[in-house]
Protein backbone atom coordinates (compact mmCIF):
# COMPACT_ATOMS: atom_id res chain seq x y z
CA UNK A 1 0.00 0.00 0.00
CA UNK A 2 1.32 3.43 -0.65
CA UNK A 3 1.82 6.70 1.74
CA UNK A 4 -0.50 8.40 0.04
CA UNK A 5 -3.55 5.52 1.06
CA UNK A 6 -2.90 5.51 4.47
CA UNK A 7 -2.84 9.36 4.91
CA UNK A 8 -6.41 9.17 2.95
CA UNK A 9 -7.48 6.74 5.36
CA UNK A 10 -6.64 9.02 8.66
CA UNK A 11 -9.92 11.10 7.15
CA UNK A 12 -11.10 14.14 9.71
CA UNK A 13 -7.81 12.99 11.98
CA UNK A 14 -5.63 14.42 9.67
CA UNK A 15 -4.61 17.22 11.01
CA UNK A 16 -0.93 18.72 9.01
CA UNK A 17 1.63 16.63 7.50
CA UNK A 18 5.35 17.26 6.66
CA UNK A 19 8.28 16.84 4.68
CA UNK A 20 6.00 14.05 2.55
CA UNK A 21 5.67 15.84 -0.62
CA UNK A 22 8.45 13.75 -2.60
CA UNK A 23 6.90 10.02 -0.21
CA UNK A 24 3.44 10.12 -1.54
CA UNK A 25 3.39 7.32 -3.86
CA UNK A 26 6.02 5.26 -1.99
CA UNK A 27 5.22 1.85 -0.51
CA UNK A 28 5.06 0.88 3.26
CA UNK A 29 5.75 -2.51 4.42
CA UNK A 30 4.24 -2.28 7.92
CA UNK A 31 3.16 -0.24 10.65
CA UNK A 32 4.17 -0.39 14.50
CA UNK A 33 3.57 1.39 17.88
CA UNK A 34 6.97 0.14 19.33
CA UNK A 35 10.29 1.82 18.27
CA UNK A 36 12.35 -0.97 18.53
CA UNK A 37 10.43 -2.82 15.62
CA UNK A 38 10.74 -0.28 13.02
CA UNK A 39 11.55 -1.92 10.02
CA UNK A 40 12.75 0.20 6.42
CA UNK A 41 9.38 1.06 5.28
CA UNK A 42 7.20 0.91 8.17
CA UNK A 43 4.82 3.59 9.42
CA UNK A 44 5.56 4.22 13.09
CA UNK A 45 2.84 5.86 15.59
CA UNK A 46 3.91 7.53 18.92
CA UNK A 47 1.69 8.72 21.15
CA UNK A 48 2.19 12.39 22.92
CA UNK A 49 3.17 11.66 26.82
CA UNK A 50 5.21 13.32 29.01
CA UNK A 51 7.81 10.74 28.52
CA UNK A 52 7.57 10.09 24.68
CA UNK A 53 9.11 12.55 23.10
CA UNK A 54 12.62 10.47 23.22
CA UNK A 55 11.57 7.48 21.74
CA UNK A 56 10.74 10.18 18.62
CA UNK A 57 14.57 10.28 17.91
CA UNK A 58 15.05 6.57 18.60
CA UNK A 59 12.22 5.92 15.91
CA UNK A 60 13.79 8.52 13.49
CA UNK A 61 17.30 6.56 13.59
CA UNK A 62 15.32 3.21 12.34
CA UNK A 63 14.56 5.38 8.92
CA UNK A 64 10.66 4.73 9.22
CA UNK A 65 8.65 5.60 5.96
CA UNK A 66 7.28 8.12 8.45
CA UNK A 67 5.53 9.02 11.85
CA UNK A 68 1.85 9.59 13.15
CA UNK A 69 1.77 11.74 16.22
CA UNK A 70 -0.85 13.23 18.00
CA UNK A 71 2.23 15.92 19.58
CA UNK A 72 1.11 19.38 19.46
CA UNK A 73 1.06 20.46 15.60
CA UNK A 74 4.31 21.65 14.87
CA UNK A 75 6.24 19.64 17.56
CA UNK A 76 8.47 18.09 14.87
CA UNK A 77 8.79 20.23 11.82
CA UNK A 78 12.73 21.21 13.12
CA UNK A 79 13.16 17.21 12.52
CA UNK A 80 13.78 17.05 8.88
CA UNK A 81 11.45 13.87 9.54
CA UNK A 82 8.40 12.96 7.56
CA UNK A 83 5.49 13.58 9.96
CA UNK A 84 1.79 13.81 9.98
CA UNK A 85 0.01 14.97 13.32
CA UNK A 86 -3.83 13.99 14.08
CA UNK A 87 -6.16 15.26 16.23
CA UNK A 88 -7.17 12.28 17.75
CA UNK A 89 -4.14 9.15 18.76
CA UNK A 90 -6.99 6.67 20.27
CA UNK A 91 -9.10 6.81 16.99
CA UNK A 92 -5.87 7.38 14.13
CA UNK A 93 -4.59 3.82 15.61
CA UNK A 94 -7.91 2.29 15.11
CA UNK A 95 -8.33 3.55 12.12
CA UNK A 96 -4.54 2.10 11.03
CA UNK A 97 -5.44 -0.97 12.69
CA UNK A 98 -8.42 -1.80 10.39
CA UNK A 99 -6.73 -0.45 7.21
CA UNK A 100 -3.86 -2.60 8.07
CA UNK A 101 -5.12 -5.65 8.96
CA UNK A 102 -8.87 -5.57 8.51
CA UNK A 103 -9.08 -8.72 6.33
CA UNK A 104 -7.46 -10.52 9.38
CA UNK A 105 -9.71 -8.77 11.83
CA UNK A 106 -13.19 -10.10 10.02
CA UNK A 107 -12.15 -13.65 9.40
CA UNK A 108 -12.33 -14.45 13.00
CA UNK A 109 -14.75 -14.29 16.22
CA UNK A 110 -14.34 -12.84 19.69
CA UNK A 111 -15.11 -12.86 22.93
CA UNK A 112 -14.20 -10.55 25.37
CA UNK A 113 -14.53 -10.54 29.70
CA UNK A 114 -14.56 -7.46 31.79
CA UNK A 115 -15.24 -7.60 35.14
CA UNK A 116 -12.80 -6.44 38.80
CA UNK A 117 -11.63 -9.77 38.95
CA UNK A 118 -11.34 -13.11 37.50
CA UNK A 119 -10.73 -11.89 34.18
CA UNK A 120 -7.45 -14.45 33.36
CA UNK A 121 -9.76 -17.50 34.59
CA UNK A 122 -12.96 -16.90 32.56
CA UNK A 123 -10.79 -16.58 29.69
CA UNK A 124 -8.84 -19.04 30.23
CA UNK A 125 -12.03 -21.40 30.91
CA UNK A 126 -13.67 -20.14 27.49
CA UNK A 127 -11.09 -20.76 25.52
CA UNK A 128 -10.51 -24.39 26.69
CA UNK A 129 -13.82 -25.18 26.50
CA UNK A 130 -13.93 -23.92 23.00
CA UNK A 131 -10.65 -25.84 22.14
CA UNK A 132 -12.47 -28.88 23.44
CA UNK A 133 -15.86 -28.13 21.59
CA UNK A 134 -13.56 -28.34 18.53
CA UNK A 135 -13.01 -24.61 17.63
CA UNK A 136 -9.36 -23.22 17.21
CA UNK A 137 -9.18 -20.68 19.27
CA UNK A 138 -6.46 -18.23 21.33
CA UNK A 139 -6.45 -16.91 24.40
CA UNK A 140 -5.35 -12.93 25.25
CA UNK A 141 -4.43 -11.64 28.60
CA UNK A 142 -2.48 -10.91 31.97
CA UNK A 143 -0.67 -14.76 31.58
CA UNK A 144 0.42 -13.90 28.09
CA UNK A 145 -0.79 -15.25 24.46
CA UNK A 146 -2.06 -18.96 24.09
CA UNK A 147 -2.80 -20.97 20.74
CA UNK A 148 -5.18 -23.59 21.03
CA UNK A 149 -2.85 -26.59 22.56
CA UNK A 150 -2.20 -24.20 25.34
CA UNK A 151 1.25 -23.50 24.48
CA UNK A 152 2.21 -19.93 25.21
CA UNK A 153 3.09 -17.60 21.65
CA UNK A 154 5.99 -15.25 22.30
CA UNK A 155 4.56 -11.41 21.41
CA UNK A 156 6.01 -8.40 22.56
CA UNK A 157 3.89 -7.37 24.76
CA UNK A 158 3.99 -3.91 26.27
CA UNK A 159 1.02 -4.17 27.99
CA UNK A 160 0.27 -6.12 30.81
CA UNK A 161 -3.53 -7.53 29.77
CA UNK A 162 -5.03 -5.77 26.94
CA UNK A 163 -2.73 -5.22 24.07
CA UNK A 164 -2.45 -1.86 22.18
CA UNK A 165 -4.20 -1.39 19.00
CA UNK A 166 -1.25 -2.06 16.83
CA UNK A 167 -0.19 -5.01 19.22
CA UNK A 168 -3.66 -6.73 19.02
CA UNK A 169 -4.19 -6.51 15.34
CA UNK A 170 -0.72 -8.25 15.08
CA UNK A 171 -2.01 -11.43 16.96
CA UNK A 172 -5.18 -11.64 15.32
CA UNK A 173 -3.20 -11.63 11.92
CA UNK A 174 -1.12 -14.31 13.17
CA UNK A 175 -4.09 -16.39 14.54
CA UNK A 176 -5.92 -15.37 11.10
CA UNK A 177 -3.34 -16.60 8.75
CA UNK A 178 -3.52 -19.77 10.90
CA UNK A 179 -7.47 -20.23 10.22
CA UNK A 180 -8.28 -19.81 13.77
CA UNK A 181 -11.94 -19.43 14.75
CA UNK A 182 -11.92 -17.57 18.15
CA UNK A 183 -9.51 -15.08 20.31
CA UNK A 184 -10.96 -14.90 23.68
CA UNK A 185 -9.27 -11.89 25.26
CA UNK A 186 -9.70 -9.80 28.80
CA UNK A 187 -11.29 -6.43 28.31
CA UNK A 188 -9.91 -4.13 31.63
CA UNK A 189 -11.78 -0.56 31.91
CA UNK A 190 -8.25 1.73 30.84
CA UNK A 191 -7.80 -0.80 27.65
CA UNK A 192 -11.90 -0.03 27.21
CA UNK A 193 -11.09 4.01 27.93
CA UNK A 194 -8.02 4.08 25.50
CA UNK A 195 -10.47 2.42 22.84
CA UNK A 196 -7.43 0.06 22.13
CA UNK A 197 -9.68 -2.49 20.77
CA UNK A 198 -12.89 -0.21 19.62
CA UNK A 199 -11.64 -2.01 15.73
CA UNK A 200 -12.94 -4.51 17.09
CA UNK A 201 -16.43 -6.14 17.19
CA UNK A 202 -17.54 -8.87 19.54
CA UNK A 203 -19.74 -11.68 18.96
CA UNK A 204 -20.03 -12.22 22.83
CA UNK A 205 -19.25 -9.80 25.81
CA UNK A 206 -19.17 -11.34 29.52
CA UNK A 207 -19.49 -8.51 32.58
CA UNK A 208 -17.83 -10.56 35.41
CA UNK A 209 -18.34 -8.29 38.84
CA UNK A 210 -17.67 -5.20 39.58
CA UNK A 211 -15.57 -3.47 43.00
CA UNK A 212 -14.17 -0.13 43.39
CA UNK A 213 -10.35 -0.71 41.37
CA UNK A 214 -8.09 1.34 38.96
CA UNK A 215 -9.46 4.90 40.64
CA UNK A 216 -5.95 5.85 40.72
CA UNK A 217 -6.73 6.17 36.78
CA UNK A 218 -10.27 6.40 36.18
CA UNK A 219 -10.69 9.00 39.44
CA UNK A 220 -14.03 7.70 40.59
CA UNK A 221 -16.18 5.04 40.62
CA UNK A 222 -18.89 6.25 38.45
CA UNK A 223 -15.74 6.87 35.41
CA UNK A 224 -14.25 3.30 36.76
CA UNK A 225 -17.87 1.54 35.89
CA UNK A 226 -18.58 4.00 32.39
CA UNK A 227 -15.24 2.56 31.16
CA UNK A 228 -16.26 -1.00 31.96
CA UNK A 229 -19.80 -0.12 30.00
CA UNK A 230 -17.65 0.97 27.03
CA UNK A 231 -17.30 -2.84 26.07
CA UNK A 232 -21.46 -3.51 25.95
CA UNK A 233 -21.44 -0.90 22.53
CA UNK A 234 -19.06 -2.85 20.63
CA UNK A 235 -20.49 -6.35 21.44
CA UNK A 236 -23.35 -8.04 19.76
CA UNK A 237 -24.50 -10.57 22.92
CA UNK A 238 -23.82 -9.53 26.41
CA UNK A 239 -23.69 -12.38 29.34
CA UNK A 240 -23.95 -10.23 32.71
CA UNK A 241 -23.66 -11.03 36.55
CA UNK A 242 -27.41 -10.08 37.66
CA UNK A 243 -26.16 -10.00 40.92
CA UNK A 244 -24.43 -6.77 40.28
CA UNK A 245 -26.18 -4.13 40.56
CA UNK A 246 -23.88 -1.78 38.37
CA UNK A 247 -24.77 -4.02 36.07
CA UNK A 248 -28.35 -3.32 36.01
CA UNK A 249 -28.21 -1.72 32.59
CA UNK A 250 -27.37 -4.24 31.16
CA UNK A 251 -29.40 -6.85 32.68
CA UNK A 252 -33.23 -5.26 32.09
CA UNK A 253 -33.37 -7.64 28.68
CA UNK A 254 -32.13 -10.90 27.80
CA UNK A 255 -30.91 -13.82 30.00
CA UNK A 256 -28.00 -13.04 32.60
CA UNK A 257 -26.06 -15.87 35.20
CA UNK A 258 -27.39 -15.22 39.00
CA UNK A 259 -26.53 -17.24 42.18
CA UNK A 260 -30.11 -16.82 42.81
CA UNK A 261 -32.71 -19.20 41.76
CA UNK A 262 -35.03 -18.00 38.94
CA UNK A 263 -32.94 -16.98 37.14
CA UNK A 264 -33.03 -18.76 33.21
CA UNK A 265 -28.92 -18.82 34.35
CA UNK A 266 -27.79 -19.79 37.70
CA UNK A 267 -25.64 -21.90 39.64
CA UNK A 268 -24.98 -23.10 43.23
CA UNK A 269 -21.05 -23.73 44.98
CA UNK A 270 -20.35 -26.81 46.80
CA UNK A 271 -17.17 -27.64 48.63
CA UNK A 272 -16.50 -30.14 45.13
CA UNK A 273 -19.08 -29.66 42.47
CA UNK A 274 -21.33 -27.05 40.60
CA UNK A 275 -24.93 -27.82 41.00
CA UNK A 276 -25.61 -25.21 37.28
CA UNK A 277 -29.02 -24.69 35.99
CA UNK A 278 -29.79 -23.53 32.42
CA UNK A 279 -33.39 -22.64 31.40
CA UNK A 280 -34.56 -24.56 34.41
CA UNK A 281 -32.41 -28.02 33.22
CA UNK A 282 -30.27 -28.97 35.98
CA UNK A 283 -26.40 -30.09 35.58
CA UNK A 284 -23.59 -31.04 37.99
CA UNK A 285 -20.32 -30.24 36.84
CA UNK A 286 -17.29 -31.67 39.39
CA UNK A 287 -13.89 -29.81 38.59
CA UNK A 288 -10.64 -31.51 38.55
CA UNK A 289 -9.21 -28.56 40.94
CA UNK A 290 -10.61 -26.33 44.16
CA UNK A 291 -11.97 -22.62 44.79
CA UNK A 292 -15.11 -21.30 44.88
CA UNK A 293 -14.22 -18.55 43.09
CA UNK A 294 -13.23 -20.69 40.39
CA UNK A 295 -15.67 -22.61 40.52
CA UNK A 296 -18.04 -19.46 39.80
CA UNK A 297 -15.68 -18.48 36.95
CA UNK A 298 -16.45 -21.91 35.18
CA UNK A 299 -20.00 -21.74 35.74
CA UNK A 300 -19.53 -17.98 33.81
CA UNK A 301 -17.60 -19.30 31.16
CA UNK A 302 -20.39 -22.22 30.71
CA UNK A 303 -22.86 -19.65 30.77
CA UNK A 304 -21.30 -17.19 28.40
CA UNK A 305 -21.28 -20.05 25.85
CA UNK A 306 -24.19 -21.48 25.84
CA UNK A 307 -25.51 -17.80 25.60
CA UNK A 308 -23.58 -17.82 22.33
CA UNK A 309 -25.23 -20.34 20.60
CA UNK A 310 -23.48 -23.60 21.71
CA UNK A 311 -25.63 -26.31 23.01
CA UNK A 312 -25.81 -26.91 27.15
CA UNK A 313 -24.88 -30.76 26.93
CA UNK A 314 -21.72 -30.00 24.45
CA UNK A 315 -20.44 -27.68 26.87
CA UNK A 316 -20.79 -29.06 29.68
CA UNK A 317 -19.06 -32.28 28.43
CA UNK A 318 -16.63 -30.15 27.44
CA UNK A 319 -15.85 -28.84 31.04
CA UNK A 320 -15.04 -32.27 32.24
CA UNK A 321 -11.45 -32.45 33.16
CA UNK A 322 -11.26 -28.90 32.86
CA UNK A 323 -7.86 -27.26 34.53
CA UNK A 324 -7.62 -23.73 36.53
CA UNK A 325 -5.09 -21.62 34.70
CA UNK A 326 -1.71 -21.22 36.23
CA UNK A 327 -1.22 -19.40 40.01
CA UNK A 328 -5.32 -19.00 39.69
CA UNK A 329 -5.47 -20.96 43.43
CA UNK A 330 -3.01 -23.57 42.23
CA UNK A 331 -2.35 -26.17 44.24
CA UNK A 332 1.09 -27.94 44.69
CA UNK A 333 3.47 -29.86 47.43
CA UNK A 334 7.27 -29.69 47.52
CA UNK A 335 8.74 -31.73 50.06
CA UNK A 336 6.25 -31.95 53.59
CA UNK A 337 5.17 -28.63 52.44
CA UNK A 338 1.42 -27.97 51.12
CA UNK A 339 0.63 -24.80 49.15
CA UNK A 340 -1.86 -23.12 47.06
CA UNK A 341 -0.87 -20.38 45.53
CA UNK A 342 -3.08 -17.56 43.99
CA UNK A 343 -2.47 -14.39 42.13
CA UNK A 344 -4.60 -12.60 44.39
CA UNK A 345 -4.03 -8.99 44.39
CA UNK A 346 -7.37 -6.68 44.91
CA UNK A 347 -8.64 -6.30 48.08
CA UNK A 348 -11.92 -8.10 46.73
CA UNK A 349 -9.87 -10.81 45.23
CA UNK A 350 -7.95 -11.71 48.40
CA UNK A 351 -10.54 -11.51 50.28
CA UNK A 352 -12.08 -14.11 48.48
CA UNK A 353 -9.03 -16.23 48.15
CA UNK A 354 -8.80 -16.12 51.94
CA UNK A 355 -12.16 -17.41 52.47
CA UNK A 356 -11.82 -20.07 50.25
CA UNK A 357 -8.72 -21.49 51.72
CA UNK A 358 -9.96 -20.97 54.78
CA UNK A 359 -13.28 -23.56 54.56
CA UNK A 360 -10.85 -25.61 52.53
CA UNK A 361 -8.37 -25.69 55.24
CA UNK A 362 -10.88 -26.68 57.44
CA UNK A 363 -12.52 -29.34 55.25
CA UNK A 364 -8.95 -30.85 54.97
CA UNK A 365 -8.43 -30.56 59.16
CA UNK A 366 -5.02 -28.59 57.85
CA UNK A 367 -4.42 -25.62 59.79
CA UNK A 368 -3.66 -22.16 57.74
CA UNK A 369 -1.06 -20.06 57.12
CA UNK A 370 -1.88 -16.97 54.54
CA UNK A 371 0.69 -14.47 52.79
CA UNK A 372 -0.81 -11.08 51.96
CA UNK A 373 1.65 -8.85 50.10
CA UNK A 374 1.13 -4.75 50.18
CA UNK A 375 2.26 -3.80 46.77
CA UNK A 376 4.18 -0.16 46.69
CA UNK A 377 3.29 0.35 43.07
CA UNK A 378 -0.46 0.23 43.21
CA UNK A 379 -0.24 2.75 46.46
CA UNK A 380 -0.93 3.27 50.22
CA UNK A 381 -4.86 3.92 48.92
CA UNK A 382 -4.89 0.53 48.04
CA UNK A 383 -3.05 -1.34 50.54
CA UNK A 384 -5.25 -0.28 52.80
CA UNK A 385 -8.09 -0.65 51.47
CA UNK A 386 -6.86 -4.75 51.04
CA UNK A 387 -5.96 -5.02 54.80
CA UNK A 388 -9.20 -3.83 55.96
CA UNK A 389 -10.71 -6.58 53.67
CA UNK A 390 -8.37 -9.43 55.27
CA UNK A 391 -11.00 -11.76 56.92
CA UNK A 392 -11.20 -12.44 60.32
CA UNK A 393 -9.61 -15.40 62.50
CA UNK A 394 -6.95 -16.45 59.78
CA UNK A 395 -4.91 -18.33 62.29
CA UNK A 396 -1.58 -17.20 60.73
CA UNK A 397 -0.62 -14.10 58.64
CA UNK A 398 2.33 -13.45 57.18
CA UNK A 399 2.30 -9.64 56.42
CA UNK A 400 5.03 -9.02 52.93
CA UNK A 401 5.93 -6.14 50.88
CA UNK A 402 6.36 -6.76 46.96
CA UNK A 403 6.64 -4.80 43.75
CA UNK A 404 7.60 -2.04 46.05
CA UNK A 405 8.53 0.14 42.86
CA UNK A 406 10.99 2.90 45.11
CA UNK A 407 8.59 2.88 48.06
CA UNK A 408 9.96 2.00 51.55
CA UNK A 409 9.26 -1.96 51.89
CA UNK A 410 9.38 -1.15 55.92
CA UNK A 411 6.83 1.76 56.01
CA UNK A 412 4.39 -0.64 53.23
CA UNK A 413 4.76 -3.43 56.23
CA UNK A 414 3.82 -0.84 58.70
CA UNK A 415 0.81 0.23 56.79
CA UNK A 416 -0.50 -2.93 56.23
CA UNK A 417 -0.48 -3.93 59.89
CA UNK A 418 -1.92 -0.62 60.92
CA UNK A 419 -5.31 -0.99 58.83
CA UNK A 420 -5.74 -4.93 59.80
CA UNK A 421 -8.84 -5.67 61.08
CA UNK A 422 -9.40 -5.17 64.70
CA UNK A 423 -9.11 -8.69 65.86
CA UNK A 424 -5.72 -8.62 64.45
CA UNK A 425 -4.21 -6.46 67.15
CA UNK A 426 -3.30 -8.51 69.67
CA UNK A 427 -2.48 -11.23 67.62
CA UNK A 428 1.61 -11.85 66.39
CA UNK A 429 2.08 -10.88 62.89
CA UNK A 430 4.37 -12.66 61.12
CA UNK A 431 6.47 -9.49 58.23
CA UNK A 432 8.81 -9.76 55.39
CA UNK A 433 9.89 -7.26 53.64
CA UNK A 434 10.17 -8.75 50.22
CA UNK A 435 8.24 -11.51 48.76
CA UNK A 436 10.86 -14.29 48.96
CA UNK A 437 11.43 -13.24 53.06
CA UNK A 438 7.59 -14.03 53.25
CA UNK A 439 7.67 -17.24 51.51
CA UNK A 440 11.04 -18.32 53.82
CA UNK A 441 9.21 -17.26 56.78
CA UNK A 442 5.98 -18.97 56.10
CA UNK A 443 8.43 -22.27 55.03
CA UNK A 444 10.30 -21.57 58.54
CA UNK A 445 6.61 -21.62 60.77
CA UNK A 446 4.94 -24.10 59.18
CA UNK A 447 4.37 -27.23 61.05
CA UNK A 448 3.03 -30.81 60.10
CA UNK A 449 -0.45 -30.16 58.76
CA UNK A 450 -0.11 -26.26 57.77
CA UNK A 451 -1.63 -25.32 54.88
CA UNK A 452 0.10 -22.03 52.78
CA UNK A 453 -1.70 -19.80 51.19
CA UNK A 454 0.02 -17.34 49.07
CA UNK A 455 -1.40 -14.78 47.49
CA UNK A 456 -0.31 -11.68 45.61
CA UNK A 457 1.88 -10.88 42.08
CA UNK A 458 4.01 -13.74 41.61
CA UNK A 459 6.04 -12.08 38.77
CA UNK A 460 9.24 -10.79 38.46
CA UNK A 461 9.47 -7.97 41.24
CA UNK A 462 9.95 -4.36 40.59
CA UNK A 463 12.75 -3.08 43.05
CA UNK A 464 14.10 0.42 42.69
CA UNK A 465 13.56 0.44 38.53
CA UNK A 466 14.76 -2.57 38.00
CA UNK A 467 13.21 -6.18 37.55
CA UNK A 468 14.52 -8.70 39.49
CA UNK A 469 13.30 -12.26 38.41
CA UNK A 470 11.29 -14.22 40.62
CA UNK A 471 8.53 -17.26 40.49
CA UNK A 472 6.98 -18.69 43.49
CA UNK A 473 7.26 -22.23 42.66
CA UNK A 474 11.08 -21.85 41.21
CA UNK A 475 12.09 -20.41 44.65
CA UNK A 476 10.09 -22.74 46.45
CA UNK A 477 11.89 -26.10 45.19
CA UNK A 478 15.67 -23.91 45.35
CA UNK A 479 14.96 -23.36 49.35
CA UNK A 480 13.72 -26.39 50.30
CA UNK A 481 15.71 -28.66 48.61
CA UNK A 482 18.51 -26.59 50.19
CA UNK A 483 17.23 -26.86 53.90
């Protein structure tokens, strides 16, 4: 396609363009959001930030056909760069997306899930049962890019769920040109507010839950829950959690998933099983791992698809032998040691998490030990607002700072056991002031029939700008087999 195609298809977000008189009718061989693939050829698109303007030069050394900005008019002309500004970043990189790769985009179908939390797990639950039902299918989100054996796809990724425009069309091309049917992919409220995948149209949209989260970005609830509605215009079926009543919107027609009886979708959690009904037919599905929370994310994913069109009895055959995705309350053993491990990290979420290892715990007659980490780069707002969700009477609580970004990993500790519950405050709290100092201390106090429960980001860990690598599991096997 030539320069002067793709400037025709920017339309009304065209807004000046320079030093392109003599490119017009040359040829481009791609387009990219991400410096460090500019190819010869390739159109490259940087959005204005306060932090951007660098990676302008570092683009300009790659020799790209030339660049889309959204920079104040004029930012650039001193350059001797080709340029064109627009008026509008969010809608120019839709508007590349589809000219680029809109053949890819319509050959396949999606489904997207919104929602606070549990996200990764209905997605992850969709697109296995969709593998299983015999559609090819990929899976988009916070554990990375899947293909439809479950083997991860290496992208760059510079986002951690949601991909940018650019980014996403890229994997649906590659999915595309492998005659895939489905990308199931998690929709969070600031990908929904960017309109990063608005070139997109769903054939099924699943609303989750919904808790106060990402106000450090949206400012208030009411923005937190518009951004989250975003996703309901761009979808043509919508699968909703009646029992939220943000949701309410969207559940006044059609059929939405309740834990309530009467409704045409609803479902009921047992300590093993699923007791599901669909349009007052009654099913049992018994999972092949624990969680009630997980157990409520299968029963959405089951939902969500027969919603879609797929018939009851085919998916729920499908769900048999069904596995949790990865660190999603994951249990595991090394040595005497028993853990389950969860990537826990909202104060809703680890609440939950808690509660659930709690009654398992108890159905087990294994006594608990639980891990909460206060994270420095989400902020004090937050950490607080986790600890004051801690449930009561956990019998042992290990108190940890992680992804403490440059924040003091003593004063995060000290926050967290300031806003504990009150019936934490006679009670000895076990601290850490890193991740891997909580797991060692909750491997060091653990007796015979203890239980761990650890929650949080179990990811490489953030520490004064850098990354330092880290997995649970890794470090787990290292320390114990050294003991």
């Amino acid at each position: 396609m030539k320069i002067n195609e793709i400037v025709d298809a920017l339309g009304g977000q065209l807004l000046k363009s320079i030093n392109m008189e003599d490119r017009v009718e040359k040829s481009v061989s791609g387009i990219t959001s991400m410096y460090q693939d500019i190819e010869p050829g390739h159109v490259f698109m940087l959005k204005n930030s306060a932090t951007s303007e660098h990676y302008f030069d570092a683009a300009s050394a790659n020799a790209p056909a030339f660049i889309i900005t959204d920079f104040e008019v004029g930012r650039f002309d001193d350059r001797n760069v080709p340029v064109v500004y627009v008026e509008d970043f969010m809608k120019a990189a839709n508007k590349m997306a589809e000219f680029f790769y809109g053949k890819s985009i319509k050959k396949l179908k999606y489904i997207a899930v919104t929602g606070t939390n549990g996200k990764t797990t209905v997605s992850h639950f969709i697109g296995r049962l969709l593998s299983n039902l015999g559609c090819r299918t990929a899976t988009v989100g916070t554990l990375g890019i899947f293909d439809d054996a479950y083997q991860k796809v290496p992208f760059r990724h510079t986002t951690p769920t949601t991909p940018m425009h650019l980014e996403f069309a890229e994997i649906i091309k590659h999915f595309a040109d492998r005659d895939y049917d489905y990308i199931v992919y998690e929709a969070t409220s600031i990908a929904l507010e960017q309109r990063r995948t608005d070139f997109i149209w769903n054939d099924m949209a699943i609303f989750n839950n919904f808790s106060p989260e990402h106000l450090e970005y949206h400012g208030t609830v009411e923005e937190y829950l518009a951004a989250k509605l975003k996703l309901a215009q761009r979808s043509t079926c919508i699968m909703a959690n009646a029992d939220v009543p943000e949701y309410a919107s969207l559940t006044r027609q059609g059929r939405h998933f309740s834990k309530l009886g009467g409704a045409y979708y609803h479902y009921r959690t047992e300590p093993d099983h699923i007791n599901l009904n669909i349009g007052g037919l009654s099913y049992t599905v018994s999972p092949g791992f624990i969680g009630e929370h997980n157990y409520i994310n299968l029963a959405t994913a089951i939902f969500g698809l027969v919603e879609a069109g797929f018939s009851a009895d085919a998916v729920i055959g499908a769900s048999r032998g069904i596995q949790a995705p990865v660190h999603r309350f994951e249990m595991f053993s090394e040595g005497r040691y028993d853990f389950i491990l969860d990537f826990a990290h909202t104060p809703v979420a680890i609440n939950e998490s808690i509660s659930n290892a709690m009654k398992y715990a108890e159905a087990k007659g294994k006594n608990l030990m639980v891990m909460v980490t206060g994270i420095g780069l989400r902020g004090q707002d937050k950490i607080k607002k986790t600890m004051e969700m801690v449930p009561q009477n956990v019998p042992c609580l290990i108190l940890a700072a992680e992804q403490v970004g440059y924040e003091d990993e003593e004063t995060i500790v000290q926050m967290m056991e300031r806003h504990l519950p009150e019936s934490y405050k006679d009670m000895e709290i076990i601290t850490a002031f890193s991740r891997q100092e909580g797991i060692v201390q909750a491997i060091e106090h653990a007796g015979e029939d203890t239980l761990i429960l650890l929650t949080g980001i179990n990811e490489p860990q953030n520490y004064r700008g850098a990354m330092v690598a880290h997995d649970d599991r890794e470090f787990i096997s290292k320390y114990i087999s050294g003991k």
